[in-house]
PDB file of N, CA and C in Angstrom:
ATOM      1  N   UNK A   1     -10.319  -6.169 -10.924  1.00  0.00           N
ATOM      2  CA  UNK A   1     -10.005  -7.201  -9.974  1.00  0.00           C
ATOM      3  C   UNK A   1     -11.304  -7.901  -9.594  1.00  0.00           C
ATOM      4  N   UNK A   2     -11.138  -9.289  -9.544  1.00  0.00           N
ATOM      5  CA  UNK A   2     -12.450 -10.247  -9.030  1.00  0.00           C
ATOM      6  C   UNK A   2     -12.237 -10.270  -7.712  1.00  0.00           C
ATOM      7  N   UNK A   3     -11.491 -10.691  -7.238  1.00  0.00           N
ATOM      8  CA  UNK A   3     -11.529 -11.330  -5.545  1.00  0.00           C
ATOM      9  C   UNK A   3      -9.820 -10.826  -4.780  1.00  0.00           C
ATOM     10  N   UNK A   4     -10.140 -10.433  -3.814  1.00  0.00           N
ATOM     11  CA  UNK A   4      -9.026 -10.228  -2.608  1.00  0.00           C
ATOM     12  C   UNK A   4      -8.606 -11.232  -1.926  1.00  0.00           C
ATOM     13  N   UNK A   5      -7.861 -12.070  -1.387  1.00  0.00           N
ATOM     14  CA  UNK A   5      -8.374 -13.057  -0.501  1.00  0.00           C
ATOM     15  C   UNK A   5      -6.753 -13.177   0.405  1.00  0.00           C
ATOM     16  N   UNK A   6      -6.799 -13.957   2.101  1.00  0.00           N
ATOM     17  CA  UNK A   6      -5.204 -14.005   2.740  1.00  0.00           C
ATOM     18  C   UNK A   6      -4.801 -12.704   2.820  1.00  0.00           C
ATOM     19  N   UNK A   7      -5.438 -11.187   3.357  1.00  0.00           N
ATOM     20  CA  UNK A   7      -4.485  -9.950   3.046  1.00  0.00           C
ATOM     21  C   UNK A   7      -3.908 -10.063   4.329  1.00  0.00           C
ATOM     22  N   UNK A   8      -2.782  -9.642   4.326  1.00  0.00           N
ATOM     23  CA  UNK A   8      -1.573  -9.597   5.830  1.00  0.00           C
ATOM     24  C   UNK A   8      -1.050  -8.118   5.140  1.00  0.00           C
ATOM     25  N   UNK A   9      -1.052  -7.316   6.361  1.00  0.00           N
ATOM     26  CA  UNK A   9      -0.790  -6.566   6.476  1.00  0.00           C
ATOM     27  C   UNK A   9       0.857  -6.185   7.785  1.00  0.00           C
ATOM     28  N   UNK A  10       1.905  -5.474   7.388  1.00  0.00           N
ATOM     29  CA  UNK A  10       3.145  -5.361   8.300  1.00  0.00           C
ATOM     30  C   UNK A  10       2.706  -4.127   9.040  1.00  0.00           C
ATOM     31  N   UNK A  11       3.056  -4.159  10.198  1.00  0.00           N
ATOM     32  CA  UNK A  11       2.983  -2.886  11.015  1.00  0.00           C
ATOM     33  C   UNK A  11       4.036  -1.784  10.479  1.00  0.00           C
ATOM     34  N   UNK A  12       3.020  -0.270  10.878  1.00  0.00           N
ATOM     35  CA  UNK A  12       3.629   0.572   9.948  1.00  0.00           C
ATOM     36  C   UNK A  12       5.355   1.302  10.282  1.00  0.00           C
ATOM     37  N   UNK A  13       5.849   1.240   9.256  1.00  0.00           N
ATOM     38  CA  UNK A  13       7.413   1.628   9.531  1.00  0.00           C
ATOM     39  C   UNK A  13       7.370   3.150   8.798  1.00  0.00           C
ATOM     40  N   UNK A  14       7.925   3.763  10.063  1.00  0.00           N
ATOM     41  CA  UNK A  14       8.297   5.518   9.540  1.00  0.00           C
ATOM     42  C   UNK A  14       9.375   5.445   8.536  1.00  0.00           C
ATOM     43  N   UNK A  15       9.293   5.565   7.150  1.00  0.00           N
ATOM     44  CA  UNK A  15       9.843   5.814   5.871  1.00  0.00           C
ATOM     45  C   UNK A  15       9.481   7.072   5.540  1.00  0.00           C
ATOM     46  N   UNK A  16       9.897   7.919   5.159  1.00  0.00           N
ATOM     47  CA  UNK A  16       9.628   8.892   4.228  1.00  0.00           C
ATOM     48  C   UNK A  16       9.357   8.921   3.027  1.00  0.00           C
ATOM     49  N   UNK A  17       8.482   9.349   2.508  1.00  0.00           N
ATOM     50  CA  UNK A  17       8.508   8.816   0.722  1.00  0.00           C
ATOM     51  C   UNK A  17       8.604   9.977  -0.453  1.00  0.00           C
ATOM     52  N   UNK A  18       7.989  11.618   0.403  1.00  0.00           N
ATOM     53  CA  UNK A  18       8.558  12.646   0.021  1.00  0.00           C
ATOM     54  C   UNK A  18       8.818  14.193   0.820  1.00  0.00           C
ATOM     55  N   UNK A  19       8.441  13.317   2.247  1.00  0.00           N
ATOM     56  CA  UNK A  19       8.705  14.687   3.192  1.00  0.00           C
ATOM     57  C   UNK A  19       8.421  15.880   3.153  1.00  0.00           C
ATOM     58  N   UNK A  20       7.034  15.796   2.111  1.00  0.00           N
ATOM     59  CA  UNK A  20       5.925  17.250   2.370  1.00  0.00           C
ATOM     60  C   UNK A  20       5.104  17.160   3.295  1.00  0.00           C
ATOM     61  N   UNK A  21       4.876  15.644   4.437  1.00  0.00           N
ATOM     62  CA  UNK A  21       4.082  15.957   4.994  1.00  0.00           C
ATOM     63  C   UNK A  21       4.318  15.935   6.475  1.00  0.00           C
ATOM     64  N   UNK A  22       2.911  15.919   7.815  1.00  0.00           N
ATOM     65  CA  UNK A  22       3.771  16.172   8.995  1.00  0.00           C
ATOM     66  C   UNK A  22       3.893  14.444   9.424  1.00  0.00           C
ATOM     67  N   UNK A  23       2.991  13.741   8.751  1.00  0.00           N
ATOM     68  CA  UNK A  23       4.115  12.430   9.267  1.00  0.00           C
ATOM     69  C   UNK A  23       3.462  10.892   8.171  1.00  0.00           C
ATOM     70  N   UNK A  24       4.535  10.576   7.452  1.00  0.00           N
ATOM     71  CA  UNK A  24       4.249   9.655   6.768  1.00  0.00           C
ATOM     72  C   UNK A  24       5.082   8.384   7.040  1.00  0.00           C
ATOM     73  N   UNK A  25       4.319   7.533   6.537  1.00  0.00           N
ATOM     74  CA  UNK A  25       4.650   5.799   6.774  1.00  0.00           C
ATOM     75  C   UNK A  25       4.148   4.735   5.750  1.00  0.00           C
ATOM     76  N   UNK A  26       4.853   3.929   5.767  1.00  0.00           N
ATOM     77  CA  UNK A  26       4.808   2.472   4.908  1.00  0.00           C
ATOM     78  C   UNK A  26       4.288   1.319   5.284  1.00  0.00           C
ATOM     79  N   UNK A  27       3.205   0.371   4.461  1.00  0.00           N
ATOM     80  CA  UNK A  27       3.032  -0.173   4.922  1.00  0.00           C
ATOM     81  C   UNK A  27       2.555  -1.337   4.270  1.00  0.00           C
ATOM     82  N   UNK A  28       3.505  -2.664   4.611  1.00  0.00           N
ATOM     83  CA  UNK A  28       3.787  -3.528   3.306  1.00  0.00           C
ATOM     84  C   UNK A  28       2.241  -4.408   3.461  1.00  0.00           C
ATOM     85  N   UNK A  29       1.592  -5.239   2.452  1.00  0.00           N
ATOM     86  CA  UNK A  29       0.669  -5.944   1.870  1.00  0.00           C
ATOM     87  C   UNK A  29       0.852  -6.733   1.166  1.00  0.00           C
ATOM     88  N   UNK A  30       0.535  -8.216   1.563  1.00  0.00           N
ATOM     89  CA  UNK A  30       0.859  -8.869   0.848  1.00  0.00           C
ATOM     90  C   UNK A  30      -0.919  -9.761   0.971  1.00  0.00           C
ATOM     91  N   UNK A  31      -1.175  -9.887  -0.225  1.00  0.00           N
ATOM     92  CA  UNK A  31      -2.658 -10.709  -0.615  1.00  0.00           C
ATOM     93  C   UNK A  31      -2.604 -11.745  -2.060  1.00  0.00           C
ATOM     94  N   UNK A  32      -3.794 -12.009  -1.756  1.00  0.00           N
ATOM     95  CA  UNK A  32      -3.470 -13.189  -3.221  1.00  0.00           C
ATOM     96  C   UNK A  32      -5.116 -12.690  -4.025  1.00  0.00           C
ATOM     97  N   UNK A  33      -4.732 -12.526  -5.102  1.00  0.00           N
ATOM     98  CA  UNK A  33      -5.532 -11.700  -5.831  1.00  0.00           C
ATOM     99  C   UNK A  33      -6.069 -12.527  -7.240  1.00  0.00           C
ATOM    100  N   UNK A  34      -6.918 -12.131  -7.715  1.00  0.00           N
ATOM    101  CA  UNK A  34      -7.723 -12.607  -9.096  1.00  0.00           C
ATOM    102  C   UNK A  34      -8.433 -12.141  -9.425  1.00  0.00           C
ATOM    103  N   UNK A  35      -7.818 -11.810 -11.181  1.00  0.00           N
ATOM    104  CA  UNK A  35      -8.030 -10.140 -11.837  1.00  0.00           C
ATOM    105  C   UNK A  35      -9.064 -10.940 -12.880  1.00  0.00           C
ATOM    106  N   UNK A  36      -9.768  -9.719 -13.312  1.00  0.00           N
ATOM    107  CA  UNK A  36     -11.065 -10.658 -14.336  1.00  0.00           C
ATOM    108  C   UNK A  36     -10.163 -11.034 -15.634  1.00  0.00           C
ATOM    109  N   UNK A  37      -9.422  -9.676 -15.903  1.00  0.00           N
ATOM    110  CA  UNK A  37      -8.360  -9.503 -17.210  1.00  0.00           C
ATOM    111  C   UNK A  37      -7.420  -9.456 -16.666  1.00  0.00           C
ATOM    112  N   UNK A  38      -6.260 -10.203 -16.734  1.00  0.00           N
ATOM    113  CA  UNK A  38      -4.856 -10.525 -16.707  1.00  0.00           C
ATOM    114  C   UNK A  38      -4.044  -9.222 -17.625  1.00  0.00           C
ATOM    115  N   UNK A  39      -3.708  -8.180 -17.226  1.00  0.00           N
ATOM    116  CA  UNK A  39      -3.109  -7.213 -17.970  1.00  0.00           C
ATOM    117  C   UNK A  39      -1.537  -7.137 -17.694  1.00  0.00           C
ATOM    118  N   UNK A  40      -1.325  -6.559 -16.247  1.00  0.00           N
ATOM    119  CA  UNK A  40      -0.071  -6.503 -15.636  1.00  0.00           C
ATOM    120  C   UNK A  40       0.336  -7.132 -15.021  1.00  0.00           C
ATOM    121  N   UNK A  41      -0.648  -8.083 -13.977  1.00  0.00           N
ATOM    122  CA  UNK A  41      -0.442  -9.034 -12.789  1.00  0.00           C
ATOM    123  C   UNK A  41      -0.627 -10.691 -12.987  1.00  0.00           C
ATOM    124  N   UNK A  42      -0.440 -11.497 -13.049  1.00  0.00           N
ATOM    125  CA  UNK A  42      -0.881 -12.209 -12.958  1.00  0.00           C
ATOM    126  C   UNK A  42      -1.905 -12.701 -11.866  1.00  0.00           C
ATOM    127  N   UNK A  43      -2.345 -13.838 -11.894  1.00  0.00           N
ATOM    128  CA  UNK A  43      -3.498 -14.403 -10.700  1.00  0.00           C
ATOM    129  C   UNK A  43      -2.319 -14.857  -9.721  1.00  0.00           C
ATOM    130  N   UNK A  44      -3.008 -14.539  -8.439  1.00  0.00           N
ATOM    131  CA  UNK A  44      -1.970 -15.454  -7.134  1.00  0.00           C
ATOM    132  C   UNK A  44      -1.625 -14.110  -6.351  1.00  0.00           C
ATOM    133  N   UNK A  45      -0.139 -14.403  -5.588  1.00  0.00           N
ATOM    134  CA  UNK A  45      -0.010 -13.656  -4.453  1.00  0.00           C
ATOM    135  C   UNK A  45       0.547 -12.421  -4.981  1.00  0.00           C
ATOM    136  N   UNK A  46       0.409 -11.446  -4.169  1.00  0.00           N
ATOM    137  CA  UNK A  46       1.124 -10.509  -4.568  1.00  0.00           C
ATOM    138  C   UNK A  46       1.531  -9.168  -3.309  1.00  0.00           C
ATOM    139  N   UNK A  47       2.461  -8.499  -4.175  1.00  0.00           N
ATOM    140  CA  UNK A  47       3.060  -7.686  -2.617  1.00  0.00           C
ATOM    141  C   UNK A  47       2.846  -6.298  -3.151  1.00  0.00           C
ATOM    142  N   UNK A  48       2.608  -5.031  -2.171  1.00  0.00           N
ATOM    143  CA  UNK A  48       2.540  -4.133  -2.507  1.00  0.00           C
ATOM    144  C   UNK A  48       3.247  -3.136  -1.569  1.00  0.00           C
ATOM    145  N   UNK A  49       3.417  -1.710  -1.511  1.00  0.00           N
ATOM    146  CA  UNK A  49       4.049  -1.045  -0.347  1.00  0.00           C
ATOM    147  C   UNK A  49       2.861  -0.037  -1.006  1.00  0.00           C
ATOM    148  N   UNK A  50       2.641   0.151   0.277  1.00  0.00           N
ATOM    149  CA  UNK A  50       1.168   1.350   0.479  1.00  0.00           C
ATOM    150  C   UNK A  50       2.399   2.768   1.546  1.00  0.00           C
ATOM    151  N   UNK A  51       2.399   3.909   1.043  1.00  0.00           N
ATOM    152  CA  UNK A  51       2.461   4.716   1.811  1.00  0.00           C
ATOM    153  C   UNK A  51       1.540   5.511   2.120  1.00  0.00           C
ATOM    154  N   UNK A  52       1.308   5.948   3.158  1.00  0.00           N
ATOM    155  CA  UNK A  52       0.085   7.024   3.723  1.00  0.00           C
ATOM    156  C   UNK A  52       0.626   8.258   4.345  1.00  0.00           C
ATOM    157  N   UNK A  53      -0.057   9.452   4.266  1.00  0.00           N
ATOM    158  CA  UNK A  53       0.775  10.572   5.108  1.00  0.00           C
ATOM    159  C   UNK A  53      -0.933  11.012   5.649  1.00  0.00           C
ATOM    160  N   UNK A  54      -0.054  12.222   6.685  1.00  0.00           N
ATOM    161  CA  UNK A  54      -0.886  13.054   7.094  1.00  0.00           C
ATOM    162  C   UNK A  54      -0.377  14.391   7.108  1.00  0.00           C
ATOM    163  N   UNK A  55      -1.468  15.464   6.411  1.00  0.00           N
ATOM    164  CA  UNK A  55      -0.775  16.925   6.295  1.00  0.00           C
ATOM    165  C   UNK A  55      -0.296  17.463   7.036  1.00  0.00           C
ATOM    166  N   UNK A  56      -1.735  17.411   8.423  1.00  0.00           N
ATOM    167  CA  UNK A  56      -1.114  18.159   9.426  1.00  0.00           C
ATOM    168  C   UNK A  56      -1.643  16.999  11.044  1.00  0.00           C
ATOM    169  N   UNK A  57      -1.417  17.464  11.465  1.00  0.00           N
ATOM    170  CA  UNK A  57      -0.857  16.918  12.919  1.00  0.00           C
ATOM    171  C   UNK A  57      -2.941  16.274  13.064  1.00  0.00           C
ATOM    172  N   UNK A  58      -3.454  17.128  12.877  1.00  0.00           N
ATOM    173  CA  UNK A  58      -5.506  16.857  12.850  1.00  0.00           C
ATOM    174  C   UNK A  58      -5.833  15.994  11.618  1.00  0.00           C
ATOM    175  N   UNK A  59      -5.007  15.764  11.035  1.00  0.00           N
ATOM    176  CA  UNK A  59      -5.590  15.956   9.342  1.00  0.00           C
ATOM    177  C   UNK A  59      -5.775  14.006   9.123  1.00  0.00           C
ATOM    178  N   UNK A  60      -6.980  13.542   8.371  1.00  0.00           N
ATOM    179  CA  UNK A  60      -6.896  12.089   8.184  1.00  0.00           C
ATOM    180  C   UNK A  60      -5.473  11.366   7.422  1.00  0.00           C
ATOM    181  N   UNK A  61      -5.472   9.991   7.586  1.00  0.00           N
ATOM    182  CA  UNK A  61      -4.530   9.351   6.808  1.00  0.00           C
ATOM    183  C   UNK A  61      -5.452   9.316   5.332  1.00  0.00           C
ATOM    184  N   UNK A  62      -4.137   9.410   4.049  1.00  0.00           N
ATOM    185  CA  UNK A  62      -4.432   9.366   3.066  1.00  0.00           C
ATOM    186  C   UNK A  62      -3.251   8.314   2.313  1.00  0.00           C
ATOM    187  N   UNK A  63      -4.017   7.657   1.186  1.00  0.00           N
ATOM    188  CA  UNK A  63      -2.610   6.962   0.401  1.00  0.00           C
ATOM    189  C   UNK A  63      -2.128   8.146  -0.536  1.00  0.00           C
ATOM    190  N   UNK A  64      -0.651   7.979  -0.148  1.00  0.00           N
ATOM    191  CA  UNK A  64       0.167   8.783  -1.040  1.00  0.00           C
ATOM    192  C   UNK A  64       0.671   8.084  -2.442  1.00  0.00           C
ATOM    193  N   UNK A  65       0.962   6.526  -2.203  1.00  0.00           N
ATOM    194  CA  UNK A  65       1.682   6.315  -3.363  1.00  0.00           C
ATOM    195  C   UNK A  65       1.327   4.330  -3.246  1.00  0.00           C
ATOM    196  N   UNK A  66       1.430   3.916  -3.707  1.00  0.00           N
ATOM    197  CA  UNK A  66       0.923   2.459  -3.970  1.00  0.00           C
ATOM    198  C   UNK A  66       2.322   1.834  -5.055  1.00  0.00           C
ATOM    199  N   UNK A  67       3.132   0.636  -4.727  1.00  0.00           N
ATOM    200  CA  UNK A  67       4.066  -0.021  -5.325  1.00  0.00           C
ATOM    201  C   UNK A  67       4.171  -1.289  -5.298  1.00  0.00           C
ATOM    202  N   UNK A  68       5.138  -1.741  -5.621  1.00  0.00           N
ATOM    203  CA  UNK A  68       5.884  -2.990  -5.576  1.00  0.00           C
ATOM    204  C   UNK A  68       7.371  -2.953  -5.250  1.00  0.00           C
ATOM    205  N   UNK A  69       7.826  -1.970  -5.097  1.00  0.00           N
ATOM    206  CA  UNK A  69       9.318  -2.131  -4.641  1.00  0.00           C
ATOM    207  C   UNK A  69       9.172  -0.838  -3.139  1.00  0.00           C
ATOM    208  N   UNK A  70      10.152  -1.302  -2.324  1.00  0.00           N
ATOM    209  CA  UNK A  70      10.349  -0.206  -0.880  1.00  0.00           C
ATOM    210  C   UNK A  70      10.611   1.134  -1.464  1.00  0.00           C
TER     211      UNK A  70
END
């Protein structure tokens, strides 16, 4: 990827994505992007769903899973 640019981010919605952990959430992204090599994406906007969990109740946020569909 060359450049990020416009990222908006949705406030996070409690989804579950595999309920191993003590509390995970979704959280949609939408940016406009430009890749050096054009492989999968094209150039322009694009949307993603980021989920993050946390193990335990102390424990940091981590990404669990990175998409394009909910």
């Amino acid at each position: 990827m060359k450049k990020i640019t416009d990222i908006k981010a949705t406030p996070e919605t409690s989804i579950k994505l595999d309920n191993e952990n003590y509390d995970e959430v979704q959280v949609c992204v939408e940016y406009n992007a430009i890749y050096k090599t054009v492989i999968t994406s094209e150039d322009g906007k694009q949307l993603r769903f980021i989920y993050v969990a946390k193990q335990g109740k102390e424990s940091p946020w981590k990404i669990i899973s990175i998409g394009t569909g909910p």
